[in-house]
Protein backbone atom coordinates (compact mmCIF):
# COMPACT_ATOMS: atom_id res chain seq x y z
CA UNK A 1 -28.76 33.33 -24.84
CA UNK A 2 -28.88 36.89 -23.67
CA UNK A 3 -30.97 39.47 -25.43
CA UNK A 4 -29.77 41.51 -28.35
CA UNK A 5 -29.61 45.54 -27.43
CA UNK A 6 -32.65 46.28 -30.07
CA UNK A 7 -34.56 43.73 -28.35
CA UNK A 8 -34.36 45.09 -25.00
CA UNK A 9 -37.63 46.81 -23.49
CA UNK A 10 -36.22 48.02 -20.60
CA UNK A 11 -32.96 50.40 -20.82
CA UNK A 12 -31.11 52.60 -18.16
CA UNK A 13 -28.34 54.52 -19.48
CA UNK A 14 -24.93 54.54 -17.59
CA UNK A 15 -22.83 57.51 -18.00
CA UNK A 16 -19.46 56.48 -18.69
CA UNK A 17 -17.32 58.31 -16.52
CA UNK A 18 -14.09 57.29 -18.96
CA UNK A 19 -13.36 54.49 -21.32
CA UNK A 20 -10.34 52.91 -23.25
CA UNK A 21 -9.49 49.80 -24.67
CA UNK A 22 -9.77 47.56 -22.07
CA UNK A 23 -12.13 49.09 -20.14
CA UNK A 24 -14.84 50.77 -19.26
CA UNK A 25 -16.36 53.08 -16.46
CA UNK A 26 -19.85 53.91 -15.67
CA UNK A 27 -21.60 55.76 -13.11
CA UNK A 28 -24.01 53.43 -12.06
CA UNK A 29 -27.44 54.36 -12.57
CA UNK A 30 -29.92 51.58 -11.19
CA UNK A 31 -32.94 53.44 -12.51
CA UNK A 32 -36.46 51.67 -12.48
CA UNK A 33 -34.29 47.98 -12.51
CA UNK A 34 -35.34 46.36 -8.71
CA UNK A 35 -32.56 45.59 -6.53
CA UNK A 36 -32.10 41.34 -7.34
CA UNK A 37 -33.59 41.42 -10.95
CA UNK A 38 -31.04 40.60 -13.86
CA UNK A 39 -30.01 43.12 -16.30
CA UNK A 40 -27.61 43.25 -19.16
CA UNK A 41 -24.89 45.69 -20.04
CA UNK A 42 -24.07 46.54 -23.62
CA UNK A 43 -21.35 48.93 -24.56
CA UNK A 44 -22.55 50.80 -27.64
CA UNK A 45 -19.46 52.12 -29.99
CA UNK A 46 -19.10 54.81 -32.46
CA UNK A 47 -20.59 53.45 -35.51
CA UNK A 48 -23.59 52.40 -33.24
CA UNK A 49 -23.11 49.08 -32.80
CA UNK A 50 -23.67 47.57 -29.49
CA UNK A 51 -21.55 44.51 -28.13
CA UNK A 52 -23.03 41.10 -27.00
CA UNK A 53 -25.13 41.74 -23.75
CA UNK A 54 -23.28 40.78 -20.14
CA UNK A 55 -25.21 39.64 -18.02
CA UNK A 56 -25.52 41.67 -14.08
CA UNK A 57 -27.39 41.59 -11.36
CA UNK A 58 -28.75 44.26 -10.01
CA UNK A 59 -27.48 45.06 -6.04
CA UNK A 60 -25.75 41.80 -6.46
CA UNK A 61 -22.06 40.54 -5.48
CA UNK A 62 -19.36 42.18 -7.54
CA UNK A 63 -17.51 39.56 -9.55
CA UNK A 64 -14.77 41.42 -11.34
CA UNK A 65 -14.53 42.34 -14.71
CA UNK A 66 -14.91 39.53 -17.01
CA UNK A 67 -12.20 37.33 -17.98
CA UNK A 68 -10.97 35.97 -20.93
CA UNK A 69 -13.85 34.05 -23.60
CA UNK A 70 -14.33 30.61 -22.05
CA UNK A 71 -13.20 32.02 -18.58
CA UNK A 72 -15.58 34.56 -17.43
CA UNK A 73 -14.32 35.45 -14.87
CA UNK A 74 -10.94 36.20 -13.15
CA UNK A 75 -9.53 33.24 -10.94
C-alpha cells in the first residue's frame, strides 16, 4: 500500500507547468531523491486534498501515463 501524502518524510515539489482534467504537467524536479530509489507522486487539489500516491521511479523507464483502475497502464 503506498504511503499517504501526510505520511511522507521526504517531499520534492514539482512545478506544474499546466494542468486540466485529465492531466497533468510538471517540471521535473529530482531534488535530494537518488537516481533508482522509488518515489510517489501526489497531485494536491484546491481544497488541499491530495490524491492516492503513484508510485515512480526515479531516472527510471517512462511507462506512460496511467491507465484506467485495474489497468495501470496503457497497452
Amino acid at each position: 500500500m503506498p504511503p499517504t501524502f501526510a505520511a511522507c518524510t521526504h517531499r520534492e515539489i514539482q512545478p506544474t507547468t499546466s494542468w486540466s482534467t485529465t492531466q497533468i504537467k510538471v517540471q521535473f524536479n529530482p531534488g535530494s531523491f537518488e537516481p533508482g530509489s522509488t518515489a510517489y507522486l501526489f497531485a494536491i487539489n484546491e481544497n488541499g486534498l491530495a490524491s492516492t500516491g503513484y508510485p515512480v521511479t526515479i531516472g527510471g523507464q517512462d511507462l506512460g501515463a496511467p491507465g484506467v483502475p485495474g489497468k495501470p497502464f496503457p497497452e
